[in-house]
Protein backbone atom coordinates (compact mmCIF):
# COMPACT_ATOMS: atom_id res chain seq x y z
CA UNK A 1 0.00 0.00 0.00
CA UNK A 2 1.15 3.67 -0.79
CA UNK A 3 2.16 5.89 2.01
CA UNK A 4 1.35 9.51 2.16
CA UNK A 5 3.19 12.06 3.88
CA UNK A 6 0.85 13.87 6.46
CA UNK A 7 0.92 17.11 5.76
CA UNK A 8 4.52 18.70 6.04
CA UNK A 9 5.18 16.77 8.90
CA UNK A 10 7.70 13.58 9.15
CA UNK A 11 5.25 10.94 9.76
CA UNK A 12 3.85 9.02 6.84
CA UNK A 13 1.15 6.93 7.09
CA UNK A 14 -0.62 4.01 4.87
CA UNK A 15 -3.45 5.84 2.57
CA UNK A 16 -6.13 4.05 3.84
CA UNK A 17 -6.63 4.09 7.52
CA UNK A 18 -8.42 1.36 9.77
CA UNK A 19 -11.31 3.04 11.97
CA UNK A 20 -12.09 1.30 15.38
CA UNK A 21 -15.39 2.56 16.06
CA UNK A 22 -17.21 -0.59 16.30
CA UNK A 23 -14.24 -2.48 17.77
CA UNK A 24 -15.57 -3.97 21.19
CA UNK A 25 -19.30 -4.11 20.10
CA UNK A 26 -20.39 -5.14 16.90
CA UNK A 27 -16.68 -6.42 15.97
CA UNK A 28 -15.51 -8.81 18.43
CA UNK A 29 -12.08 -9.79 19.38
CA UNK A 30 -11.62 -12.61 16.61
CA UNK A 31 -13.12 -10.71 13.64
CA UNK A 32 -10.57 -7.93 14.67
CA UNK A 33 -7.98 -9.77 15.12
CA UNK A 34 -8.37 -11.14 11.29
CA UNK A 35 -9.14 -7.66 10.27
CA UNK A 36 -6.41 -6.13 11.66
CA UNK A 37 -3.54 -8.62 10.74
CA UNK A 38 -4.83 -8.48 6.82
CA UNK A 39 -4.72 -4.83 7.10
CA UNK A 40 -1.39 -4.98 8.23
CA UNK A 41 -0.19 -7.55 5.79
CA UNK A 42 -1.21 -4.99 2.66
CA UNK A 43 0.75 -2.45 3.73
CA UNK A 44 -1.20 -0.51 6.06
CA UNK A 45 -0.31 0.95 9.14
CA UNK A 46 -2.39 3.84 10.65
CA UNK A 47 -5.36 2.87 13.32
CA UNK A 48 -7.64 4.85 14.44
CA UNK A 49 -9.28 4.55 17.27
CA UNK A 50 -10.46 6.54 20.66
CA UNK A 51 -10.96 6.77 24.17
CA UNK A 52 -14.75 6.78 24.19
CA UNK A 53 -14.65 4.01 21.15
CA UNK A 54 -16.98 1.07 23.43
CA UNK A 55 -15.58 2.58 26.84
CA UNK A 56 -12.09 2.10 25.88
CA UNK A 57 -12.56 -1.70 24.76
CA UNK A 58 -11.65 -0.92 21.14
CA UNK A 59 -8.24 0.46 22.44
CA UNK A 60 -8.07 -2.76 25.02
CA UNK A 61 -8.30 -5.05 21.79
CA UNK A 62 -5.53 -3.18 20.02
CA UNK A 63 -3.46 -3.52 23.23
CA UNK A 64 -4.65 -7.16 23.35
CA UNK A 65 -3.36 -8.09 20.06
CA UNK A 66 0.08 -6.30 19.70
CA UNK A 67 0.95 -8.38 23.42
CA UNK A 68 -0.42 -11.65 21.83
CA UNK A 69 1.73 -10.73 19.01
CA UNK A 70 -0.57 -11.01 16.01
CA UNK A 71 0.90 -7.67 15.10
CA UNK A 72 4.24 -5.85 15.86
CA UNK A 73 3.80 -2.15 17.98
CA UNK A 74 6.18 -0.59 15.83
CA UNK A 75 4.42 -1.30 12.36
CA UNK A 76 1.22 0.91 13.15
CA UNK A 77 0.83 4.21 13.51
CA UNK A 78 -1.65 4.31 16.48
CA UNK A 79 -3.82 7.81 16.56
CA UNK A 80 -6.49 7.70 19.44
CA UNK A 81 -8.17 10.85 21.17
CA UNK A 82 -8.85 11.95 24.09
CA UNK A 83 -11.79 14.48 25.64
CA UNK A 84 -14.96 12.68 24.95
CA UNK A 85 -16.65 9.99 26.79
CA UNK A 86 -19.60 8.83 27.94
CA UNK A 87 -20.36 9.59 31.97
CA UNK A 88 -23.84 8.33 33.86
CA UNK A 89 -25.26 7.66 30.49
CA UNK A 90 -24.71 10.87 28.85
CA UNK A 91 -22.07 12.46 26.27
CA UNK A 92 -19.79 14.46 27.88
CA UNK A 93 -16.97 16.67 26.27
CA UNK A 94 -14.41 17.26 28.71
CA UNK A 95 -11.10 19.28 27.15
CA UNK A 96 -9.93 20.37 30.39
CA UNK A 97 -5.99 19.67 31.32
CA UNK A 98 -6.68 17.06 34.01
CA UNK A 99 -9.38 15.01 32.26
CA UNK A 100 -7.03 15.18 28.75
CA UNK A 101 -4.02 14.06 30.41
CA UNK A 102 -5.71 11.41 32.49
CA UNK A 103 -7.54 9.92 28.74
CA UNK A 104 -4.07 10.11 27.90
CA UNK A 105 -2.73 7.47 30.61
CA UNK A 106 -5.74 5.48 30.21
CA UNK A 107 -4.99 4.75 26.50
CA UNK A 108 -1.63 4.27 27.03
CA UNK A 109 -2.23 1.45 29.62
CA UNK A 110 -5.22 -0.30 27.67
CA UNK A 111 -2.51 -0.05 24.67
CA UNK A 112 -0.13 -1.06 26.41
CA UNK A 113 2.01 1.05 24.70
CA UNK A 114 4.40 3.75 26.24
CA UNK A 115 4.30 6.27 23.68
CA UNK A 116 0.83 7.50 21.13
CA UNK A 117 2.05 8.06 17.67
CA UNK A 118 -0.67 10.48 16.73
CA UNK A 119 -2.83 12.15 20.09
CA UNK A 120 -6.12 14.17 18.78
CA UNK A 121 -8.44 16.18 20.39
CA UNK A 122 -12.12 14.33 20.06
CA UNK A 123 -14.22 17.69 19.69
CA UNK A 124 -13.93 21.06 20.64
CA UNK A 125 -14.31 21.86 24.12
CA UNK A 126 -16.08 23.92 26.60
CA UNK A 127 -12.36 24.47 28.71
CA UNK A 128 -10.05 27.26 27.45
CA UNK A 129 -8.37 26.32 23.66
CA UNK A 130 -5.19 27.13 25.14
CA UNK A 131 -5.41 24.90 28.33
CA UNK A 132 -6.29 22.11 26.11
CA UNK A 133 -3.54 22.57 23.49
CA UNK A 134 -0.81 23.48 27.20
CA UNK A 135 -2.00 19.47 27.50
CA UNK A 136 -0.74 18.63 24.25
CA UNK A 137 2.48 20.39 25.04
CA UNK A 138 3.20 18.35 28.08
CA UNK A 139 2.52 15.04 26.46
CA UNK A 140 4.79 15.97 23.70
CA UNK A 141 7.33 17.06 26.97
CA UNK A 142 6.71 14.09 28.93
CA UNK A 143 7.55 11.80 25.40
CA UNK A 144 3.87 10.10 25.50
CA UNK A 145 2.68 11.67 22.04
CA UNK A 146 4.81 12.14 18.68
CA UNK A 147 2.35 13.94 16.79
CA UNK A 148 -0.93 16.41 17.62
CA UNK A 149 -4.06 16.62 16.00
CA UNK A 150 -7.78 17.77 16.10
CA UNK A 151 -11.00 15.82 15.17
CA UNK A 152 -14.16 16.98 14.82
CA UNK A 153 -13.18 20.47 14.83
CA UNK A 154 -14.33 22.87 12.37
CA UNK A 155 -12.83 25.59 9.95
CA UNK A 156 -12.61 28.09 12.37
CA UNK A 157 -11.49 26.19 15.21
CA UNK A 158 -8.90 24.56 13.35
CA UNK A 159 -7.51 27.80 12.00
CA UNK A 160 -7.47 28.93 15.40
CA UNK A 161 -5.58 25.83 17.42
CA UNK A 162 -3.25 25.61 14.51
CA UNK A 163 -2.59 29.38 14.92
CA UNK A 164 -2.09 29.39 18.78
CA UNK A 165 0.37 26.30 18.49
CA UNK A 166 2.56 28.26 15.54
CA UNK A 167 2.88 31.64 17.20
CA UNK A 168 5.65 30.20 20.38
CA UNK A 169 8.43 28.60 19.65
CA UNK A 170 8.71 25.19 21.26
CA UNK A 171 4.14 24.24 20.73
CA UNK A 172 3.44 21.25 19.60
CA UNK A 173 2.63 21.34 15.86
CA UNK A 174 -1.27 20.61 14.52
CA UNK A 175 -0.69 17.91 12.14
CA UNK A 176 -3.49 16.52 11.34
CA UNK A 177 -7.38 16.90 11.49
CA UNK A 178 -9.86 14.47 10.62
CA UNK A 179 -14.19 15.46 10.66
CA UNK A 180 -16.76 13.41 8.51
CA UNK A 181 -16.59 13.55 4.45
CA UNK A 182 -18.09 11.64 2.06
CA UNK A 183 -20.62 12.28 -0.74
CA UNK A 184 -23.04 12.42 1.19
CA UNK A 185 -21.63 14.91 3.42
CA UNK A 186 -19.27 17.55 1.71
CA UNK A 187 -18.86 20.29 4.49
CA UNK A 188 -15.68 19.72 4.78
CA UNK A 189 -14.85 21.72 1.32
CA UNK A 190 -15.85 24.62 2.74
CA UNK A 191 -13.63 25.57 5.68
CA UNK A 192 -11.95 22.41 6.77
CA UNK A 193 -9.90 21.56 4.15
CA UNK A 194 -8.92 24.86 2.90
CA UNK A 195 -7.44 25.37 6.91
CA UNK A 196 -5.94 22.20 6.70
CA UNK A 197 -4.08 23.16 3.39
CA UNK A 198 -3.03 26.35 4.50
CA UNK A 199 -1.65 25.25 7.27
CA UNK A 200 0.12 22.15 5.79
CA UNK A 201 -1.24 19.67 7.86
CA UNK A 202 -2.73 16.13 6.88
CA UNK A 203 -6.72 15.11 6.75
CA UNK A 204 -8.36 11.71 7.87
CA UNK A 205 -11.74 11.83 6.74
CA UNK A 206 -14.00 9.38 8.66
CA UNK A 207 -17.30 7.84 7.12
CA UNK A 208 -16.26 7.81 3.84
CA UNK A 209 -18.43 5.16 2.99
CA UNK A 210 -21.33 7.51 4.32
CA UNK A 211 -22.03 5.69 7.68
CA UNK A 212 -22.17 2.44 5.27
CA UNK A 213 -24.96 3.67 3.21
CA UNK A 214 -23.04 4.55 -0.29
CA UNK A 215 -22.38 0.53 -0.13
CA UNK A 216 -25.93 0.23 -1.15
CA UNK A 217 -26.81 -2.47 1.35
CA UNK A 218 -29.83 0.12 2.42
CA UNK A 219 -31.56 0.41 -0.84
CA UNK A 220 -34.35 -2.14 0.30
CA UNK A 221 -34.17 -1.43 3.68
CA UNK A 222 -32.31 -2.53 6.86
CA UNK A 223 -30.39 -6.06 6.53
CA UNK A 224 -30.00 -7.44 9.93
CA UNK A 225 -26.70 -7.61 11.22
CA UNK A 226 -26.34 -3.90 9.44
CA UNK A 227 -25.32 -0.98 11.16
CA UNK A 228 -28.07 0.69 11.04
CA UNK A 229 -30.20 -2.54 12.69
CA UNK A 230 -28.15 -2.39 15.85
CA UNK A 231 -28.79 -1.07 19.12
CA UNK A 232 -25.92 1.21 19.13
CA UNK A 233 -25.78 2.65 15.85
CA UNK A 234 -28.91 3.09 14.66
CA UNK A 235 -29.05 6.84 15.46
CA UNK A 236 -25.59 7.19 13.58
CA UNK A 237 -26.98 6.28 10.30
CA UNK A 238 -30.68 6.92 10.08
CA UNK A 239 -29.49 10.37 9.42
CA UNK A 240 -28.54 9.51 5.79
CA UNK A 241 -31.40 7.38 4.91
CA UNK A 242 -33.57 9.98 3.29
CA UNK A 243 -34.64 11.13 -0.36
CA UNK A 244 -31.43 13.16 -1.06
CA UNK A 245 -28.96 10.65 0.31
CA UNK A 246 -31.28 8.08 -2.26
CA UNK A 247 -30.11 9.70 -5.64
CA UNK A 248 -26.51 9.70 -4.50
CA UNK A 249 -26.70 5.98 -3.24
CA UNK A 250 -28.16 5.34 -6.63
CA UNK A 251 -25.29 7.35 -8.88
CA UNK A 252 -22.77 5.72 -6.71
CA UNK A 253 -24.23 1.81 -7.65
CA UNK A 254 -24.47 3.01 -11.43
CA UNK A 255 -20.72 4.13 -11.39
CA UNK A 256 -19.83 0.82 -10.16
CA UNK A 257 -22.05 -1.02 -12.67
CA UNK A 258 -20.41 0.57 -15.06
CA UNK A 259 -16.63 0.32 -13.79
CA UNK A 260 -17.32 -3.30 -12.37
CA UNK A 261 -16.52 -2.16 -9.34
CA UNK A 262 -18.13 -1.92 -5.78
CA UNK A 263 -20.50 0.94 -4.77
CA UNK A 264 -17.82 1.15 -1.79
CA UNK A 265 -14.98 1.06 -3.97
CA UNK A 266 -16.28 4.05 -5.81
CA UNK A 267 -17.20 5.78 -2.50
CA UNK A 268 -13.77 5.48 -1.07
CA UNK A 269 -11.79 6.20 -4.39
CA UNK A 270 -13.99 9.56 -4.27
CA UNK A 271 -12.74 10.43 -1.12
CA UNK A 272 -9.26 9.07 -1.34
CA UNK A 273 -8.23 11.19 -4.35
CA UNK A 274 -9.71 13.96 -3.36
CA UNK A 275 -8.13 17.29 -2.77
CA UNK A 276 -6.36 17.66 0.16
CA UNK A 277 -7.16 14.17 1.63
CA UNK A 278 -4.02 12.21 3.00
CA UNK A 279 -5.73 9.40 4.05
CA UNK A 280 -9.71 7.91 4.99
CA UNK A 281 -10.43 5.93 7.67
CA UNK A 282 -12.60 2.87 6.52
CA UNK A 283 -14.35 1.31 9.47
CA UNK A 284 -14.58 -2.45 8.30
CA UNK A 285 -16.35 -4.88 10.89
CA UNK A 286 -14.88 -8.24 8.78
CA UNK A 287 -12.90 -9.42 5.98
CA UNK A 288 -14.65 -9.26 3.39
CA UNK A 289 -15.07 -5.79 4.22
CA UNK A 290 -11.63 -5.26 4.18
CA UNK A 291 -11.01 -7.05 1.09
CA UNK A 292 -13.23 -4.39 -0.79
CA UNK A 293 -11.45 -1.71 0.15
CA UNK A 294 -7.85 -3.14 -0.21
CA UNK A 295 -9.07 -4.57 -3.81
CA UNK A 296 -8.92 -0.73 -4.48
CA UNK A 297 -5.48 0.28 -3.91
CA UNK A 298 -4.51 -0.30 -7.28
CA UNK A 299 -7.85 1.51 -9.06
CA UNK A 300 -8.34 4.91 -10.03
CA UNK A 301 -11.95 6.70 -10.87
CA UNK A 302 -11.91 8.21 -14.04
CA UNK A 303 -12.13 12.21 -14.20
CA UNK A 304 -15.49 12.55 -15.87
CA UNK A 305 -17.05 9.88 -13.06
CA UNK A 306 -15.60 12.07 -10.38
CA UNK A 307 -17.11 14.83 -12.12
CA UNK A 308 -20.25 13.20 -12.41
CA UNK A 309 -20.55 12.37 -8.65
CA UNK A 310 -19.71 15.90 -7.45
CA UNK A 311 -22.49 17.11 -9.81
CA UNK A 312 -24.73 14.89 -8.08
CA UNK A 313 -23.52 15.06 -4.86
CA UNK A 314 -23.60 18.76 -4.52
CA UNK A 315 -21.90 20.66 -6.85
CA UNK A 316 -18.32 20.79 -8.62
CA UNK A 317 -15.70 20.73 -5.89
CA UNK A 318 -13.88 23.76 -6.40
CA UNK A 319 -10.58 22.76 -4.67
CA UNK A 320 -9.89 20.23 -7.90
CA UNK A 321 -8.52 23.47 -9.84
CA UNK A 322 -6.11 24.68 -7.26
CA UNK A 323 -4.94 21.00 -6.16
CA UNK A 324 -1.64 20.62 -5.69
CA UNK A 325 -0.20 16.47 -5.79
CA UNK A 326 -0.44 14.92 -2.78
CA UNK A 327 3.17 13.36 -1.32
CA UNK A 328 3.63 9.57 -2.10
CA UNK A 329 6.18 7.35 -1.04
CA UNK A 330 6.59 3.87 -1.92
């Protein structure tokens, strides 16, 4: 698998990221374990994963794994976050110092790893900016983080942390955001990426696949054993299951007809070669899952399909004319 540069840092990652979200709940111990050593086999490396993902048992199985030896610690790039969790039942953003630096140790321990290779904010805060990014500076200090980044956060707030970390000498660098983008969700154009670019740091996009519904599995309705049957995800992708998510799902599954390739395929080679993009995170629950999305590495959508999706999808993306090439190495 290629590696990217992210942004204009030094760490280069695989461009297609494994997302951990349903690591602990729907994808169970075995089926990640599989998952996980295929991934690494292709060539990938970067996992993403959090402290909230299932209370911290998605992180426990990564731990679990690299000490059982099914992979090795120093061929993945681990990036997990910190400042969101889930307290007496409720969601709770906490981007204080204390609670930060105490995810922090957590992850490290259900790792058991002694150093994060990429540490991210969850979502912007209610505590000061600068107390939150002070906690960033003493995990870089302390040699528990390599790299920095944001998630969730949008144009503005991105500008601004990336902004406060440049203007000292001796602040940890912003490398990297990552927020939701997709075509089904193109925000992203507007403010994120453009920040990101200027201030030459990498982007994960998450949900490329649209919460699973540009596979096309939803077109008749809910398949059990879907993500959008379960218990715990419902809410995550009813959101997409309306008319004008319908006419994308359907250009998306007449691209692939066409191309004899998967509706996912297409989705992801959308949102992998898109401006500014350094690498998306592809949340696959088994193997065959996987194998859909590594069956792309090699494949390429042609310029007047990726045209023809943006049209559909909300408009001509108006980075493509100022795009400069994305670093590849390997």
């Amino acid at each position: 698998m290629q590696l990217r540069a992210v942004g204009r840092s030094g760490l280069q990652v695989s461009r297609l990221g494994l997302g951990t979200l349903t690591w602990g709940r729907e994808t169970k111990l075995e089926d990640a374990r599989t998952v996980l050593r295929k991934f690494v086999a292709a060539g990938g490396n970067l996992v993403d994963t959090a402290a909230a993902y299932a209370a911290g048992d998605a992180e426990r199985i990564i731990g679990r794994l690299i000490r059982a030896g099914d992979v090795v610690r120093d061929d993945l790039v681990i990036a997990t976050k910190a400042g969101f969790g889930i307290r007496n039942g409720h969601r709770v953003v906490d981007t204080s110092r204390a609670s930060l630096l105490g995810d922090l140790q957590e992850s490290l321990r259900r790792l058991g790893t002694d150093h994060i290779d990429l540490w991210q904010l969850h979502a912007w805060g209610s505590a000061p900016l600068e107390e939150s990014l002070a906690a960033i500076d003493t995990a870089t200090a302390s040699g528990y983080i390599r790299y920095a980044g944001l998630s969730n956060f949008v144009g503005w707030q991105t500008a601004q942390a990336a902004t406060w970390q440049g203007a000292f000498p001796g602040r940890t660098p912003i490398t990297s955001a990552q927020v939701e983008y997709s075509l089904l969700t193109r925000r992203a154009e507007v403010e994120v990426i453009p920040a990101v670019q200027a201030f030459g740091m990498g982007f994960f996009p998450w949900s490329p696949i649209g919460r699973g519904v540009l596979t096309g599995k939803y077109r008749a309705g809910l398949p059990r054993g879907s993500r959008g049957a379960s218990e715990h995800f419902a809410w995550f992708v009813e959101p997409y299951l309306e008319q004008r998510s319908r006419s994308v799902v359907e250009a998306v599954c007449l691209a692939a007809d066409g191309l004899e390739m998967t509706p996912a395929q297409v989705a992801l080679l959308w949102v992998r070669d898109a401006p500014g993009v350094t690498a998306p995170l592809v949340g696959a629950r088994t193997v065959a899952q996987l194998d859909t999305y590594l069956a792309a590495e090699e494949l390429e959508l042609p310029a007047e399909i990726v045209s023809a999706l943006d049209d559909v999808s909300g408009g001509p993306n108006q980075l493509r004319s100022a795009e400069e090439p994305t670093v590849e190495i390997g």
